[in-house]
N, C-alpha and C. Protein backbone atom coordinates (compact mmCIF):
# COMPACT_ATOMS: atom_id res chain seq x y z
N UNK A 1 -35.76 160.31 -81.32
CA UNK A 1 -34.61 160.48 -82.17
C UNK A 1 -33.53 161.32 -81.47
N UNK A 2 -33.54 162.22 -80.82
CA UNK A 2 -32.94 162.99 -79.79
C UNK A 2 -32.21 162.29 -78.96
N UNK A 3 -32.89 161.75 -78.44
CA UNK A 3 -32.59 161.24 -77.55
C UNK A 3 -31.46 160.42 -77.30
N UNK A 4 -31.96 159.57 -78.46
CA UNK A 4 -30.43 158.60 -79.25
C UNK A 4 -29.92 159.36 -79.47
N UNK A 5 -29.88 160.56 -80.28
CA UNK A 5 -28.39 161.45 -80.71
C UNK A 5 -27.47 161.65 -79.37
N UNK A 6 -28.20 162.04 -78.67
CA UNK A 6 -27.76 162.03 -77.07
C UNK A 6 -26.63 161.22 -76.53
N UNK A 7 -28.01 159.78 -76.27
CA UNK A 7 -27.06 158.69 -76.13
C UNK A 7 -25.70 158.10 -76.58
N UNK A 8 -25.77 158.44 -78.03
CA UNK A 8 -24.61 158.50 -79.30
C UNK A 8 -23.54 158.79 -78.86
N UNK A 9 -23.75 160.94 -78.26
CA UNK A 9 -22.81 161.53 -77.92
C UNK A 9 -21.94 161.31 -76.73
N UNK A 10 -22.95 160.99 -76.09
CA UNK A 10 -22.39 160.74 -74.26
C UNK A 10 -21.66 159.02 -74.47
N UNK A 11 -22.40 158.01 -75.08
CA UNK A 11 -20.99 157.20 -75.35
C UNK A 11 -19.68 157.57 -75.99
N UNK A 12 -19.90 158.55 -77.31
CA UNK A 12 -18.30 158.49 -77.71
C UNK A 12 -17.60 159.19 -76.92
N UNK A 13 -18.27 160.49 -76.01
CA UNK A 13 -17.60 161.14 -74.91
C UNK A 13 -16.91 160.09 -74.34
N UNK A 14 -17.47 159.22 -73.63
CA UNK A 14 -16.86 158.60 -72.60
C UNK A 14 -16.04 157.61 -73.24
N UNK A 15 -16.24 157.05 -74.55
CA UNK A 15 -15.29 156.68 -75.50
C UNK A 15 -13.89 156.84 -75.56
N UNK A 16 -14.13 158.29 -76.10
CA UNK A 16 -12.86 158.53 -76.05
C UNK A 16 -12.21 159.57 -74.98
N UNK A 17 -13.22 159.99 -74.14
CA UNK A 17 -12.15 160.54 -72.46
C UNK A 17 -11.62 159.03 -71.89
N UNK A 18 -12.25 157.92 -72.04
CA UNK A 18 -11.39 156.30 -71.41
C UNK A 18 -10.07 156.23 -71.93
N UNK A 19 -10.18 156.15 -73.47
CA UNK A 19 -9.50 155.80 -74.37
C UNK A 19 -8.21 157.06 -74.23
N UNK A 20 -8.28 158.30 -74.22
CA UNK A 20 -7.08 159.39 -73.95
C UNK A 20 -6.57 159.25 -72.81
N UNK A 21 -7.02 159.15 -71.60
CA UNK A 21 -6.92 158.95 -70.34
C UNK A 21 -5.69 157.99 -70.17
N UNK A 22 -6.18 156.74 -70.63
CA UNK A 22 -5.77 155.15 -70.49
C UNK A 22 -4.19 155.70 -71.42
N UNK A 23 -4.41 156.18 -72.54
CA UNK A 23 -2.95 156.37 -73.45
C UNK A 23 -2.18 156.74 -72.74
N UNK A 24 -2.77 158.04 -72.43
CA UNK A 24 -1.77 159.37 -71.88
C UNK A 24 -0.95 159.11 -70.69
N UNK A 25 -1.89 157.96 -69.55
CA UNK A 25 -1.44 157.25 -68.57
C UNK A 25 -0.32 156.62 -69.03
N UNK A 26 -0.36 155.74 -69.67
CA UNK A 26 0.36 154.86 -70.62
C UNK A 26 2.05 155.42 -70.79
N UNK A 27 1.57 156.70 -71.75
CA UNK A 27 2.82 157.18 -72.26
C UNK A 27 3.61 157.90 -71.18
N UNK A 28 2.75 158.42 -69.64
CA UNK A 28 3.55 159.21 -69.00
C UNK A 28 4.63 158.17 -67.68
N UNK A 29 3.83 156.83 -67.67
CA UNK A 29 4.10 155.80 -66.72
C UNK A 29 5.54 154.54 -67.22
N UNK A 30 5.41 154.93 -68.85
CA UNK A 30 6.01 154.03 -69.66
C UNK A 30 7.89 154.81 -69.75
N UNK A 31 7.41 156.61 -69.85
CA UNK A 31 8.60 157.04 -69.35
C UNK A 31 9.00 157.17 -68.21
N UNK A 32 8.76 156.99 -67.45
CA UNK A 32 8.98 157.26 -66.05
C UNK A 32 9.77 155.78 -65.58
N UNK A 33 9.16 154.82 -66.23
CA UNK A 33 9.08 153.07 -65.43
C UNK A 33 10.99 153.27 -66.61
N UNK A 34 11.12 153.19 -67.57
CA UNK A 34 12.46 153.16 -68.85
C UNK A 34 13.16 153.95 -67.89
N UNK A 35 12.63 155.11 -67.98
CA UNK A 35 13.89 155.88 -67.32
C UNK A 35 14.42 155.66 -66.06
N UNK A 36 13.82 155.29 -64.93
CA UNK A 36 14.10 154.99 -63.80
C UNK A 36 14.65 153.47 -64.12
N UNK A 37 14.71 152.82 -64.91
CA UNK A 37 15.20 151.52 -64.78
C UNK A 37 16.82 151.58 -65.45
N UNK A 38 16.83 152.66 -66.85
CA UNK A 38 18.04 152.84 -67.32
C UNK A 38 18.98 153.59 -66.65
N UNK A 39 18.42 154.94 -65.39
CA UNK A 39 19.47 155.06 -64.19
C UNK A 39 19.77 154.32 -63.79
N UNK A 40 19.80 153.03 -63.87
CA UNK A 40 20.67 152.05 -63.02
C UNK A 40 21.75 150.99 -63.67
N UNK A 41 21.50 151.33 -65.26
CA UNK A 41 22.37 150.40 -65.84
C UNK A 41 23.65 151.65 -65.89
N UNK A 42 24.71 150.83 -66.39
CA UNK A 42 26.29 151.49 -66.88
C UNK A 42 25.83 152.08 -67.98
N UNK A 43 25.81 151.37 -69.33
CA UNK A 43 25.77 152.39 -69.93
C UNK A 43 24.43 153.29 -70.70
N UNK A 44 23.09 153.04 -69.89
CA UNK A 44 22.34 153.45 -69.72
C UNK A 44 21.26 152.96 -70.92
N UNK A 45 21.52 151.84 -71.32
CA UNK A 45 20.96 151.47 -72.46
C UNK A 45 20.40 149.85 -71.76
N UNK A 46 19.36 149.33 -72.93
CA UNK A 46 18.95 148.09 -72.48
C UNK A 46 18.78 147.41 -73.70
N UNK A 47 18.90 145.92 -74.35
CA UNK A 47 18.84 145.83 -75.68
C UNK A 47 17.85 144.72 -75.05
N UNK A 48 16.92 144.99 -75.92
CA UNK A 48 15.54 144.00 -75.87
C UNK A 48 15.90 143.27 -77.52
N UNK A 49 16.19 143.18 -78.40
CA UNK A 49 16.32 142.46 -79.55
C UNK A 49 17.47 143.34 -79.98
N UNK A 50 18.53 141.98 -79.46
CA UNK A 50 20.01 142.34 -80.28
C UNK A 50 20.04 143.00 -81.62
N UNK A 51 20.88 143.77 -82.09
CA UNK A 51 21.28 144.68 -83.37
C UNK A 51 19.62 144.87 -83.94
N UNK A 52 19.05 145.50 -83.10
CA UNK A 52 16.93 146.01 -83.93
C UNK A 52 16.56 146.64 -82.69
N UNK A 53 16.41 146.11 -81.42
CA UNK A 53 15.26 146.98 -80.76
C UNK A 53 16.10 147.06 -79.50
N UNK A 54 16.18 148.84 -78.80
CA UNK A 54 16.78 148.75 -77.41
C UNK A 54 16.19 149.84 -76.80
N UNK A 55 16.34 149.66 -75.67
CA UNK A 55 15.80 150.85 -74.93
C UNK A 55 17.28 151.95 -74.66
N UNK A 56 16.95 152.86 -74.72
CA UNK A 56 17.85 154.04 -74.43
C UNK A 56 17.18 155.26 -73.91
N UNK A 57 18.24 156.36 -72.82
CA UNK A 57 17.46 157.42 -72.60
C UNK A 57 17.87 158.48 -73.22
N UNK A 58 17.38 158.94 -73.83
CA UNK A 58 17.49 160.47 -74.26
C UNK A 58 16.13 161.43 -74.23
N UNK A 59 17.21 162.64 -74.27
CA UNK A 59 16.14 163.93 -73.69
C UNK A 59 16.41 164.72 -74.66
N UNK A 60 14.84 164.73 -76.00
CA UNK A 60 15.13 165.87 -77.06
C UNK A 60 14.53 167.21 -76.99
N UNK A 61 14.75 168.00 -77.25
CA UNK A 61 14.56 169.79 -76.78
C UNK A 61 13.80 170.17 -78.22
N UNK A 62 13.42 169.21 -79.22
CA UNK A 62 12.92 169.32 -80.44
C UNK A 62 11.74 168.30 -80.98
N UNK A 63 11.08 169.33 -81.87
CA UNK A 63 10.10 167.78 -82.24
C UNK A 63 10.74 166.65 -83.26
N UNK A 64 10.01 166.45 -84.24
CA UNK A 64 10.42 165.32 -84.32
C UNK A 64 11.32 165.56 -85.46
N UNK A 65 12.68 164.38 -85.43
CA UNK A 65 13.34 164.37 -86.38
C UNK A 65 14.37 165.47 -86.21
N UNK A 66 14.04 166.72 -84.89
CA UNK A 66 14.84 167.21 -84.25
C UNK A 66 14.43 168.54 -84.80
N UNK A 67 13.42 168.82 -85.27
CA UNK A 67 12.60 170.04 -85.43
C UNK A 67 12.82 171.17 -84.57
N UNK A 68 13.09 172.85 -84.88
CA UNK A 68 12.72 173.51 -84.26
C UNK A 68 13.62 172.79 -82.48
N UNK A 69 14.63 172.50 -82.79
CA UNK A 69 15.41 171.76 -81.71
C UNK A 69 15.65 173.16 -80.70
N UNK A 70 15.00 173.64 -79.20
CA UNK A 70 15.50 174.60 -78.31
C UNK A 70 14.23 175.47 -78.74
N UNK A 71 13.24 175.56 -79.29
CA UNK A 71 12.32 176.19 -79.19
C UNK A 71 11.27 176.06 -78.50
N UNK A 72 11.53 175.71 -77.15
CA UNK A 72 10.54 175.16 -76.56
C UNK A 72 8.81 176.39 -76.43
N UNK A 73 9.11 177.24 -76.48
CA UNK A 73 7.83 177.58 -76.42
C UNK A 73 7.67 178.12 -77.33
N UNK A 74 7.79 177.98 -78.66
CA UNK A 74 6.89 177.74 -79.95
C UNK A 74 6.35 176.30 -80.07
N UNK A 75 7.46 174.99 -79.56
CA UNK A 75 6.90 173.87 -79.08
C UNK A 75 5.42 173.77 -78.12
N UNK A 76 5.77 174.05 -77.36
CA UNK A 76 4.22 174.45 -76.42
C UNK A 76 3.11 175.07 -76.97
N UNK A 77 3.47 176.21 -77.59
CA UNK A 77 2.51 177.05 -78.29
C UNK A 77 1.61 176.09 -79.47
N UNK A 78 2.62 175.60 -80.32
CA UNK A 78 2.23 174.42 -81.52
C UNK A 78 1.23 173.27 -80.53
N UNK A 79 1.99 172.85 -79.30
CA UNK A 79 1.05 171.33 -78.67
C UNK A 79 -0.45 171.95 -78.67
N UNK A 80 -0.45 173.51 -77.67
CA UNK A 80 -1.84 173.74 -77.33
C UNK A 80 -2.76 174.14 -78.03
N UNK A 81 -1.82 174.95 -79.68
CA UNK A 81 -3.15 174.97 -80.97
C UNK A 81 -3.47 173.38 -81.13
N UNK A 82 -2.61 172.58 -81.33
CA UNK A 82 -3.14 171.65 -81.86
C UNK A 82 -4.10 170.54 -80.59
N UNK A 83 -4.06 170.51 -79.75
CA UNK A 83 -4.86 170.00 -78.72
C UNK A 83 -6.48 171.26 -78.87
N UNK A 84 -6.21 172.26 -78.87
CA UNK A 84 -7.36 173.41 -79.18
C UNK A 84 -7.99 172.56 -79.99
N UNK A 85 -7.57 172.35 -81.67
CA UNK A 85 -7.93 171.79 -82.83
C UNK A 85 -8.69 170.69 -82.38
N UNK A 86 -7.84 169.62 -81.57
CA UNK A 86 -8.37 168.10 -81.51
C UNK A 86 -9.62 168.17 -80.53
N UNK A 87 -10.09 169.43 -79.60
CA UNK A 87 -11.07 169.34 -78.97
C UNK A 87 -12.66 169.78 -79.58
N UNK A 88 -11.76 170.43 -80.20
CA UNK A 88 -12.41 171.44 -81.17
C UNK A 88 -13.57 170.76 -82.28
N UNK A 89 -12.34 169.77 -83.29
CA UNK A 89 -13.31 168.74 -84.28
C UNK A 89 -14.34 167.37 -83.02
N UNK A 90 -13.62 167.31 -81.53
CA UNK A 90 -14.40 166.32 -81.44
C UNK A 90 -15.52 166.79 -80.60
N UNK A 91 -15.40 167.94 -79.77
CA UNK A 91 -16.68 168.49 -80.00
C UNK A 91 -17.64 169.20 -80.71
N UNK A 92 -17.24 169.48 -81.74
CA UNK A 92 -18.24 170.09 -82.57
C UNK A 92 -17.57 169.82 -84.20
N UNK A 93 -17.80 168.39 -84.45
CA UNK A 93 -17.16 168.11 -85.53
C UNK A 93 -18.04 167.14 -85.67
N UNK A 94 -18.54 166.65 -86.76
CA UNK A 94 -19.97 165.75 -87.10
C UNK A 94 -19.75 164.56 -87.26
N UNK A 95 -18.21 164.25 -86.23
CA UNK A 95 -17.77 162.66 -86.57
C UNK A 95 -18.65 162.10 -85.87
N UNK A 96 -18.63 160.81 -86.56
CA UNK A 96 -20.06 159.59 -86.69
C UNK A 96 -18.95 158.41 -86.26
N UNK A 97 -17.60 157.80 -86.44
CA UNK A 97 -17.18 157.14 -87.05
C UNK A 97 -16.40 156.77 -85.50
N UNK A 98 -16.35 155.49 -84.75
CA UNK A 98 -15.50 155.17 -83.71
C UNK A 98 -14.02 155.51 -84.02
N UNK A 99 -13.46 154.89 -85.24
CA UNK A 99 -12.47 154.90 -85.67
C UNK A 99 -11.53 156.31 -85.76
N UNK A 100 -12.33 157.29 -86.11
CA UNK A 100 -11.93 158.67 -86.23
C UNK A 100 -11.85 158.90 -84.36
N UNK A 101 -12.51 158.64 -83.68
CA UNK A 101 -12.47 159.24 -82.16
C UNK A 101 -11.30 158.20 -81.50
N UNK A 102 -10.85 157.15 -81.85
CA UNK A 102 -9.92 156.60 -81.61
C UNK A 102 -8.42 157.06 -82.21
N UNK A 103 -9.00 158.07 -83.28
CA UNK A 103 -7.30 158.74 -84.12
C UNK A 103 -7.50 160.25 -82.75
N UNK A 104 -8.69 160.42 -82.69
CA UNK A 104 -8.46 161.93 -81.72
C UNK A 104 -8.14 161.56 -80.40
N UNK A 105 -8.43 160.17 -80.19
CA UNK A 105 -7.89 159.74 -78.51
C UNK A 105 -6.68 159.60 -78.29
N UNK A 106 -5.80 159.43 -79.84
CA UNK A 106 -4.39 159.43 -79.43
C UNK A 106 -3.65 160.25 -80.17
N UNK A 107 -4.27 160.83 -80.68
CA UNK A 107 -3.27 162.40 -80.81
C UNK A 107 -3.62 163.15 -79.68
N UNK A 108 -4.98 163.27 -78.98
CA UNK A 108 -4.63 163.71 -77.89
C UNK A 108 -3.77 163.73 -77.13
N UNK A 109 -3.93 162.54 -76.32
CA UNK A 109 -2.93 161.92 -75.77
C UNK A 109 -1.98 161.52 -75.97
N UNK A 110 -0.99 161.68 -77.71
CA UNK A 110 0.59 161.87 -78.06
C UNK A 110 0.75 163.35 -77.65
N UNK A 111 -0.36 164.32 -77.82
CA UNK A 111 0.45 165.66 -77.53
C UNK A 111 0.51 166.10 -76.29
N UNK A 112 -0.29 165.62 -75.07
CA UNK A 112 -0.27 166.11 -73.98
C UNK A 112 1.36 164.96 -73.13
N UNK A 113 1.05 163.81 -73.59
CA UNK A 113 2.16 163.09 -73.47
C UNK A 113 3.43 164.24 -73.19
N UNK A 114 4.00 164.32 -74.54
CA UNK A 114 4.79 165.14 -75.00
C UNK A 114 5.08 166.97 -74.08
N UNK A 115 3.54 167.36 -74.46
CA UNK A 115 3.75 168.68 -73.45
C UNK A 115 4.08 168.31 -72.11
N UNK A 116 3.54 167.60 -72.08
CA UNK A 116 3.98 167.35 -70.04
C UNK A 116 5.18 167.64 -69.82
N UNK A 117 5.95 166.54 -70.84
CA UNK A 117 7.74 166.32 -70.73
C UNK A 117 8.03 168.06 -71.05
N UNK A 118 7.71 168.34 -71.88
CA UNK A 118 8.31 169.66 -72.33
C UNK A 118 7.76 170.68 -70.77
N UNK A 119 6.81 170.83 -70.22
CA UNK A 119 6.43 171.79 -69.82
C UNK A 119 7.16 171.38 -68.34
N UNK A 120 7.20 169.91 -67.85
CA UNK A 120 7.64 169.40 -66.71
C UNK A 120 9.12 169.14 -66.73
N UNK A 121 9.69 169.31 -67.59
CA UNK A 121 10.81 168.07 -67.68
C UNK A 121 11.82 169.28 -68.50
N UNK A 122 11.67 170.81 -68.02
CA UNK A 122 12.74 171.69 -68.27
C UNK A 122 12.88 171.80 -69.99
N UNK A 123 11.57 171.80 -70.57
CA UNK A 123 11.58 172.16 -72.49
C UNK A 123 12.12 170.90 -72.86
N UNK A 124 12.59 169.54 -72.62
CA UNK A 124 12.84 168.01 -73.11
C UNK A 124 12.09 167.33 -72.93
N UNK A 125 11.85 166.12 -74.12
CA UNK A 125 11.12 165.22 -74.24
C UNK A 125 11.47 163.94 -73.99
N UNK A 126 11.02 163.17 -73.29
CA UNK A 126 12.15 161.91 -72.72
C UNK A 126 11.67 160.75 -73.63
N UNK A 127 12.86 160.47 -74.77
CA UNK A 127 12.87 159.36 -75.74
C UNK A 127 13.38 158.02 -75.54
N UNK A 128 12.69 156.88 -75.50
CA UNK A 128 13.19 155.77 -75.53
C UNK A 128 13.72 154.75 -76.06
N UNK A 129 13.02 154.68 -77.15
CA UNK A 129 12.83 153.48 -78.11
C UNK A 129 13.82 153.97 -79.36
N UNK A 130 14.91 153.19 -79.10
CA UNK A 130 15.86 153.14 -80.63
C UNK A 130 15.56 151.80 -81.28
N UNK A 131 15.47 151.74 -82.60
CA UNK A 131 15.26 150.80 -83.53
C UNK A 131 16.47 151.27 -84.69
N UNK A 132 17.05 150.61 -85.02
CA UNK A 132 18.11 149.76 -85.65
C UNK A 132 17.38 149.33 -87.26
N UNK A 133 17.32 150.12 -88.18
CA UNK A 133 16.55 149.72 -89.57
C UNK A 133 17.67 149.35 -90.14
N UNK A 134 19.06 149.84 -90.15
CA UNK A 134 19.42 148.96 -91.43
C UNK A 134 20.96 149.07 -90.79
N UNK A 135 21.94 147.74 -90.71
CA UNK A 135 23.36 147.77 -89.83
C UNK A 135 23.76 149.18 -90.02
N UNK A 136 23.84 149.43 -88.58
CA UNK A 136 24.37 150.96 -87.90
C UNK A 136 23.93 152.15 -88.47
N UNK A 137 22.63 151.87 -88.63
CA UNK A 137 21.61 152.77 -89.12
C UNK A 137 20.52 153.13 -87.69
N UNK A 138 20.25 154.07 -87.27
CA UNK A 138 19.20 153.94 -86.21
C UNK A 138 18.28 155.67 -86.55
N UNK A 139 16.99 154.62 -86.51
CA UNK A 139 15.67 155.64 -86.28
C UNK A 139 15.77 156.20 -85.18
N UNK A 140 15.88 157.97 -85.41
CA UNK A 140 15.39 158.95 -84.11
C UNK A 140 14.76 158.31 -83.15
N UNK A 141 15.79 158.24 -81.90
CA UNK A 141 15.17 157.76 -80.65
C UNK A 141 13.42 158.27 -80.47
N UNK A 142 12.33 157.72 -80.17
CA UNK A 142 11.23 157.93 -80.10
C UNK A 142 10.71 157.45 -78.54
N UNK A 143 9.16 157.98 -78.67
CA UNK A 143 8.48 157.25 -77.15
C UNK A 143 7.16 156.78 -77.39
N UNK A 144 6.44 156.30 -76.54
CA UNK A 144 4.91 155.91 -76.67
C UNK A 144 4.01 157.05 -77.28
N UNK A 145 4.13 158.22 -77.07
CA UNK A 145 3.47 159.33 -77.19
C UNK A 145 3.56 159.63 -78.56
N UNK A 146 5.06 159.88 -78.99
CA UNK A 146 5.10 159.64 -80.66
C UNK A 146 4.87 158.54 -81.42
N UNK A 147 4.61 157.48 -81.49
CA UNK A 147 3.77 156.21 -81.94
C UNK A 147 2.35 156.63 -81.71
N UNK A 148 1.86 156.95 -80.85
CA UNK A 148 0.66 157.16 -80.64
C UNK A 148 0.17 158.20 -81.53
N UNK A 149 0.58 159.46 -81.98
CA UNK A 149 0.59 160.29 -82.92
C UNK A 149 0.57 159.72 -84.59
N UNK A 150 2.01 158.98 -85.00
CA UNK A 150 1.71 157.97 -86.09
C UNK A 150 0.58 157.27 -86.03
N UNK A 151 0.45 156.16 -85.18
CA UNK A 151 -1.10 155.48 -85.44
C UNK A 151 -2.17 156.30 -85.46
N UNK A 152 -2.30 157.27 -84.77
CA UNK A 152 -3.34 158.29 -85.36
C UNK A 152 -3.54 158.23 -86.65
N UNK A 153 -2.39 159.62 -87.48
CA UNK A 153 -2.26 159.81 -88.73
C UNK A 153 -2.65 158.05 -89.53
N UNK A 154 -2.40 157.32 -88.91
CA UNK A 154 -2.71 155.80 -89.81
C UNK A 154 -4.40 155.41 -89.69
N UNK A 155 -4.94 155.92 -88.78
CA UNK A 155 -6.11 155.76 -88.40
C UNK A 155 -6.75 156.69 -89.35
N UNK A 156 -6.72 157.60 -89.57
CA UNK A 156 -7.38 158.61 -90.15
C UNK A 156 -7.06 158.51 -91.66
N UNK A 157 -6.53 158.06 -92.07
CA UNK A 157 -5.81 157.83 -93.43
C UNK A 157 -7.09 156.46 -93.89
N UNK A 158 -6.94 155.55 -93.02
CA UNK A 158 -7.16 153.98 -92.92
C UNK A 158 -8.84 154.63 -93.18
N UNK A 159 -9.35 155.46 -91.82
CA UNK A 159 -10.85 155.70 -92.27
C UNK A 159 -11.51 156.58 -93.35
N UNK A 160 -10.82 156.98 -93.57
CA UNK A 160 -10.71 157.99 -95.60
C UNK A 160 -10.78 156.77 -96.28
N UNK A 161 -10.41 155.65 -96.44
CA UNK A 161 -10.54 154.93 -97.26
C UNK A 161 -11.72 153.61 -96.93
N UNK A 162 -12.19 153.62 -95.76
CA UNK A 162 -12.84 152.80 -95.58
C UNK A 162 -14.22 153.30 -95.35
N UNK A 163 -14.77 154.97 -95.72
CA UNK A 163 -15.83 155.48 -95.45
C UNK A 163 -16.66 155.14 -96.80
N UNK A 164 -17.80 154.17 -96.67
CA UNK A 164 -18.23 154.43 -98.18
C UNK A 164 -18.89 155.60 -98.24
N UNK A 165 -18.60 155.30 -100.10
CA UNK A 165 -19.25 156.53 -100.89
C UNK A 165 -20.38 157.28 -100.01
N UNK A 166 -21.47 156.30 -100.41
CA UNK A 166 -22.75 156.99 -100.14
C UNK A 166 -23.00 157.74 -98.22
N UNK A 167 -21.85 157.66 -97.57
CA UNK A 167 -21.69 158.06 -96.69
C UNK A 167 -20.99 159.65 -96.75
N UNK A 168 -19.74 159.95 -97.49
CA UNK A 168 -18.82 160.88 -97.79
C UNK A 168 -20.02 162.06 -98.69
N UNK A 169 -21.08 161.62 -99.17
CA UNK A 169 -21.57 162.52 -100.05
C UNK A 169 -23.12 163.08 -98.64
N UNK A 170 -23.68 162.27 -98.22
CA UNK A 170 -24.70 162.20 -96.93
C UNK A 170 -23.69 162.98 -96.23
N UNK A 171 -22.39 163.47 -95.61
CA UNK A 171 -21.75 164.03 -95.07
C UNK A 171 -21.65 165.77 -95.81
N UNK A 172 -21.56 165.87 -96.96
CA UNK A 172 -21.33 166.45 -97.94
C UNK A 172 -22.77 167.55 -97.98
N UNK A 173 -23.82 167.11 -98.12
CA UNK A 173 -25.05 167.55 -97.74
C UNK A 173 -25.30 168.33 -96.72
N UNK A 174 -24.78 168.08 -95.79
CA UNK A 174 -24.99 168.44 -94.59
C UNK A 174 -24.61 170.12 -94.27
């Protein structure tokens, strides 16, 4: 029985160190590849779906929605409690559930995303993705790293509702 618990652990380890790894790669390669491609246009923009989806560069000094905008190291301070936290529940947190280690593989990897830019990139976060919701309406420029954070929060939401009962109370016991 051990043994398997073992086995258990050392797969979701490697679970989700693949799975953060692979994101974080993702989100740091995805700014780098936008931005180096939009230094070369005029006006520094790229429209992938006329009046809805374009690429643009911007560099925000705030979290999201423009939070705490120039605070960069209360920014930092906030990434590394909360990376503390996310190591924290997944090593010594009694998740059972793939789904839950797939919400901690990418909040991981939205916040280290993110710190990098902030800690590398002079306290700014390099945003790409403008979306266009409603004529000359546009959602806070965003990046891979912040999507990756939302689908988290959607993941974890999604597995609250999909844990049965007799599981939540066997948890409860414990």
């Amino acid at each position: 029985m051990e043994k398997e618990k073992r086995k258990i652990r050392i797969q979701n380890f490697l679970f989700f160190t693949f799975y953060f790894l692979l994101l974080l790669a993702l989100d740091l390669w995805s700014k780098a590849a936008v931005f180096d491609r939009l230094s070369r246009q005029q006006d520094g923009s790229v429209s992938v779906i006329d009046g809805f989806f374009r690429l643009v560069a911007v560099e925000n000094t705030g979290a999201a929605f423009g939070i705490a905008t120039g605070r960069t190291y209360l920014l930092i301070a906030v990434s590394l409690i909360a990376l503390a936290v996310i190591f924290v529940v997944f090593f010594f947190g009694k998740v059972k559930r793939r789904l839950i280690y797939a919400a901690l593989g990418l909040f991981a990897a939205g916040v280290c995303g993110n710190l990098y830019d902030r800690i590398f990139n002079d306290g700014r976060v390099r945003d790409f993705i403008d979306v266009v919701y409603w004529p000359g309406k546009h959602w806070p420029a965003f990046n891979i790293a912040d999507s990756m954070l939302c689908i988290g929060v959607g993941l974890l939401i999604i597995s609250t509702f999909t844990e049965r009962p007799s599981q939540r109370r066997a948890q409860q016991r414990k």
